[in-house]
Protein backbone atom coordinates (compact mmCIF):
# COMPACT_ATOMS: atom_id res chain seq x y z
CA UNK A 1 -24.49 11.96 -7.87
CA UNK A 2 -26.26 9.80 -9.88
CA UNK A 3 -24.94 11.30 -13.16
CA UNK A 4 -21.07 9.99 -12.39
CA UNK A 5 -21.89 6.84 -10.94
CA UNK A 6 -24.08 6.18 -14.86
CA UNK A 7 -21.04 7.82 -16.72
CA UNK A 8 -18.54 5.25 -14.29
CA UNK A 9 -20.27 2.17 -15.29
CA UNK A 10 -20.91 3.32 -18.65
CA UNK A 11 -16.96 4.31 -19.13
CA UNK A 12 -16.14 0.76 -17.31
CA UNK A 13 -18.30 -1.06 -20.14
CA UNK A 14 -17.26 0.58 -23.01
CA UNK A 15 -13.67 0.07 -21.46
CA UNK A 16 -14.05 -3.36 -21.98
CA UNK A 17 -16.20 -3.06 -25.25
CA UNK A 18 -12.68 -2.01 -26.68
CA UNK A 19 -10.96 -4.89 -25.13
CA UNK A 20 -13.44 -7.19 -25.78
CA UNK A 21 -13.05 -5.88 -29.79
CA UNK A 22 -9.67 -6.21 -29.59
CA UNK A 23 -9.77 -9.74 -28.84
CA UNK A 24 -12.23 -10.63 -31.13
CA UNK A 25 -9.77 -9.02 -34.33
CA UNK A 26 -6.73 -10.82 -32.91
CA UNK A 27 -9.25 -14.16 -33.07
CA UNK A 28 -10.76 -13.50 -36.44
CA UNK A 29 -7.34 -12.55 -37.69
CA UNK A 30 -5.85 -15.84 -36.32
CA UNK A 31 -8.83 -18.27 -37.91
CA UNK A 32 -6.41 -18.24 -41.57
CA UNK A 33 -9.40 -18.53 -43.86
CA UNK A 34 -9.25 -18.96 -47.52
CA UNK A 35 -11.03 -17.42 -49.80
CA UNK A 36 -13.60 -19.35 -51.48
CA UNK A 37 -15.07 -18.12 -54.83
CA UNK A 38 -18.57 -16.21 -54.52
CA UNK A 39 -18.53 -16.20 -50.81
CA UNK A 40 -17.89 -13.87 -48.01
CA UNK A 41 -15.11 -15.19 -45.31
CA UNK A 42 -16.84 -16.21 -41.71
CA UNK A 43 -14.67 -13.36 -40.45
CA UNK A 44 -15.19 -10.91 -42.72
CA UNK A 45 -19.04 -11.21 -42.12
CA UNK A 46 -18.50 -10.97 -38.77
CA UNK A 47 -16.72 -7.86 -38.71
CA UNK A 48 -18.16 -6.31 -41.54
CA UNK A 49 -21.21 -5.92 -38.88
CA UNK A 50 -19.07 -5.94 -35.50
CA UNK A 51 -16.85 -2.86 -36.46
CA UNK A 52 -19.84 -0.22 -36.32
CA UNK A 53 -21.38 -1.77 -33.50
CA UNK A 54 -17.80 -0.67 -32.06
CA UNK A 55 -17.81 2.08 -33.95
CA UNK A 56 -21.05 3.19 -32.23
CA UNK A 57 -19.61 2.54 -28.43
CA UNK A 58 -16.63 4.49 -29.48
CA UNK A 59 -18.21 7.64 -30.76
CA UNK A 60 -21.06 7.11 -27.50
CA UNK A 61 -17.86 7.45 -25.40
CA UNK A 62 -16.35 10.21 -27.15
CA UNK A 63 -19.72 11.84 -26.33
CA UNK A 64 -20.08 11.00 -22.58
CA UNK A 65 -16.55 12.39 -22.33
CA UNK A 66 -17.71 15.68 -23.90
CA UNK A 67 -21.15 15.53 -22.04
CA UNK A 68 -18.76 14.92 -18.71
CA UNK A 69 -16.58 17.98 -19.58
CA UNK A 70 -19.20 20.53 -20.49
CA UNK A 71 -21.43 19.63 -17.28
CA UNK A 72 -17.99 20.15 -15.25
CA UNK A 73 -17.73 23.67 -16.73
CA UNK A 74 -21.30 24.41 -16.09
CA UNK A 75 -20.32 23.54 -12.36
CA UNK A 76 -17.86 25.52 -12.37
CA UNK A 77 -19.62 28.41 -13.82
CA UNK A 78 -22.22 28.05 -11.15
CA UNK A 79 -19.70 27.28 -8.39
CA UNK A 80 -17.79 31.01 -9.62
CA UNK A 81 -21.34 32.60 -9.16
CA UNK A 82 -21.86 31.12 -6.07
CA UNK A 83 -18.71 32.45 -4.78
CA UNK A 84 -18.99 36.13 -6.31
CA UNK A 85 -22.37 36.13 -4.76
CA UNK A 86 -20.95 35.22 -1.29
CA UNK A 87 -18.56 37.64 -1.87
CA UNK A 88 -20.84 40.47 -2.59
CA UNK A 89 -23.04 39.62 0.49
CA UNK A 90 -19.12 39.59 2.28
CA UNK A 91 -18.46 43.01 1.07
CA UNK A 92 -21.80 44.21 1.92
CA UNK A 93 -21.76 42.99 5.45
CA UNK A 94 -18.24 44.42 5.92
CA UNK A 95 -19.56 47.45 4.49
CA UNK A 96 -22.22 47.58 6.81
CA UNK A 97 -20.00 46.97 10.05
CA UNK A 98 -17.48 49.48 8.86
CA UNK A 99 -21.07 51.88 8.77
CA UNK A 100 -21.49 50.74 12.54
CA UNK A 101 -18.19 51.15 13.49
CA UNK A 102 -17.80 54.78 12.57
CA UNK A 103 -21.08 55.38 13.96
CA UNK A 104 -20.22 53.74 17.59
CA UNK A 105 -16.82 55.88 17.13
CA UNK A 106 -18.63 59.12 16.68
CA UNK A 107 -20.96 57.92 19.90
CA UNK A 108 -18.07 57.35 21.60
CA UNK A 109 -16.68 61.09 20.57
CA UNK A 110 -20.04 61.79 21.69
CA UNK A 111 -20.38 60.63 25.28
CA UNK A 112 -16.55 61.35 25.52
CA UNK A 113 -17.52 65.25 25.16
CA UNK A 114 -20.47 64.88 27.63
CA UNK A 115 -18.52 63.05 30.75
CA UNK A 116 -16.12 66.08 30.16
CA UNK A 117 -19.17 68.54 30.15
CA UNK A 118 -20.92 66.56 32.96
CA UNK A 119 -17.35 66.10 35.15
CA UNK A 120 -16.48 69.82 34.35
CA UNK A 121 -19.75 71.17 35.82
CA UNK A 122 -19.61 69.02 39.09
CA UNK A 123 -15.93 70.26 39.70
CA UNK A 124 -16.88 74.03 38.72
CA UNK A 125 -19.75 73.27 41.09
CA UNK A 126 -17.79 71.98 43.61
CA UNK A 127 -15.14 75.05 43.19
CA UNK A 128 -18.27 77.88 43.45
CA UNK A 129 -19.42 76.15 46.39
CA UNK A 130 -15.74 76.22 47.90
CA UNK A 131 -15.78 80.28 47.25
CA UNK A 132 -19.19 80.58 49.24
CA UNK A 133 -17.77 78.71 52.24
CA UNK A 134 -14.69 80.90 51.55
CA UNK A 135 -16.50 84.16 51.22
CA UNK A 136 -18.62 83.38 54.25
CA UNK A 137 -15.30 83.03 56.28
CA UNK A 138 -14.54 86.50 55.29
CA UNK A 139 -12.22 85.57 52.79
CA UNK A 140 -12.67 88.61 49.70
CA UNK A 141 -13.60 86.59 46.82
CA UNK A 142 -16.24 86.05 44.22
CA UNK A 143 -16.82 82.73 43.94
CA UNK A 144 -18.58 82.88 40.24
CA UNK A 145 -15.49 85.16 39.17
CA UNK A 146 -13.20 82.23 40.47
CA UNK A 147 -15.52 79.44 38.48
CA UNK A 148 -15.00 81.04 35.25
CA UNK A 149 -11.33 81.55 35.87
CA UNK A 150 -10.99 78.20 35.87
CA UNK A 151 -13.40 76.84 34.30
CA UNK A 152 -10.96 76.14 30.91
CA UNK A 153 -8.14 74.98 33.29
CA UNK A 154 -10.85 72.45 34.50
CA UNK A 155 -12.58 71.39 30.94
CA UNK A 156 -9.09 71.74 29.06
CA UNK A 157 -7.43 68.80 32.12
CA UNK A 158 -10.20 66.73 31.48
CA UNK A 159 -10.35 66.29 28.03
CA UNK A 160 -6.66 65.40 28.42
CA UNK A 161 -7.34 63.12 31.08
CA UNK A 162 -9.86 61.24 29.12
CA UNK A 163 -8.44 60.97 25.90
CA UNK A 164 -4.98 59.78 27.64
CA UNK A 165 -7.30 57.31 29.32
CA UNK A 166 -9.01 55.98 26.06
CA UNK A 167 -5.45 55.66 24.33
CA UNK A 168 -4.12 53.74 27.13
CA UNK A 169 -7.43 51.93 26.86
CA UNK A 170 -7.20 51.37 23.66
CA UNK A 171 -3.57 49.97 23.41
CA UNK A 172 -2.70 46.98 21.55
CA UNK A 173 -0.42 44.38 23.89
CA UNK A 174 3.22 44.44 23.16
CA UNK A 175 3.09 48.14 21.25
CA UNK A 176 4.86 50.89 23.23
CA UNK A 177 2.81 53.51 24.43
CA UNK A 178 3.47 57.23 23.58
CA UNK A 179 3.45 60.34 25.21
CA UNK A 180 0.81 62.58 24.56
């Protein structure tokens, strides 16, 4: 960003502002001038109007540092809303697949019920058309009576049948299967 790389080279030259400063006390201090009545020392002139110039850089740098730390929390302000956001449109998209999930269960359920329905008939079908042949042998029997007898025999093995097939379906890899 173009913010940090300013703040960088600003840091780097203030950095040296203070070194630079540094220098120029342990120079002025090293000069040994005497005072001379009615007049300012060379060195005291020139850091009687050097020391806020540093002064200035110093409190500047305090103030990119503070500038530096408050943008960093507004980043990571915005970064936390960012992420609750996300997480919202997380929870909402779970939400909605849990939605579709229940509803393909309860189609499942659904056709479930009707194969057994469908199944049933064909084999009840199959048995009244047995008890026709039957009956036309000679055989004494009422092939409708013999449908409804075992008509819940029929439905009541199917359902089993299916659901034992969906389970077995349905079984995880490496779990044991149990007996229904």
């Amino acid at each position: 960003m173009e913010g940090e790389r300013i703040s960088g080279t600003l840091t780097y030259r203030f950095s040296a502002s203070r070194a630079y400063a540094e220098i120029v006390r342990q120079r002025v201090g090293a000069l040994r001038e005497r005072r001379v009545e009615n007049m300012q020392r060379a060195g005291d002139s020139l850091l009687t109007r050097f020391e806020p110039a540093m002064e200035t850089c110093d409190n500047l740098s305090r103030r990119l540092e503070a500038l530096g730390a408050r943008i960093a929390r507004a980043s990571n302000l915005l970064r936390t809303r960012v992420d609750v956001a996300l997480e919202e449109q997380n929870r909402d998209l779970l939400s909605s697949m849990n939605k579709r999930a229940q509803l393909q269960l309860r189609l499942q359920e659904t056709v479930k019920g009707l194969s057994v329905v469908a199944i049933s008939y064909y084999v009840i079908s199959l048995i009244v058309y047995l008890g026709e042949e039957l009956e036309r042998l000679g055989i004494p029997i009422d092939p409708y009576l013999a449908g409804m007898c075992i008509l819940p025999f029929v439905v009541g093995g199917l359902w089993i049948a299916v659901r034992r097939l969906r389970k077995r379906l349905l079984k995880e890899p490496g779990r044991s299967t149990h007996k229904d």
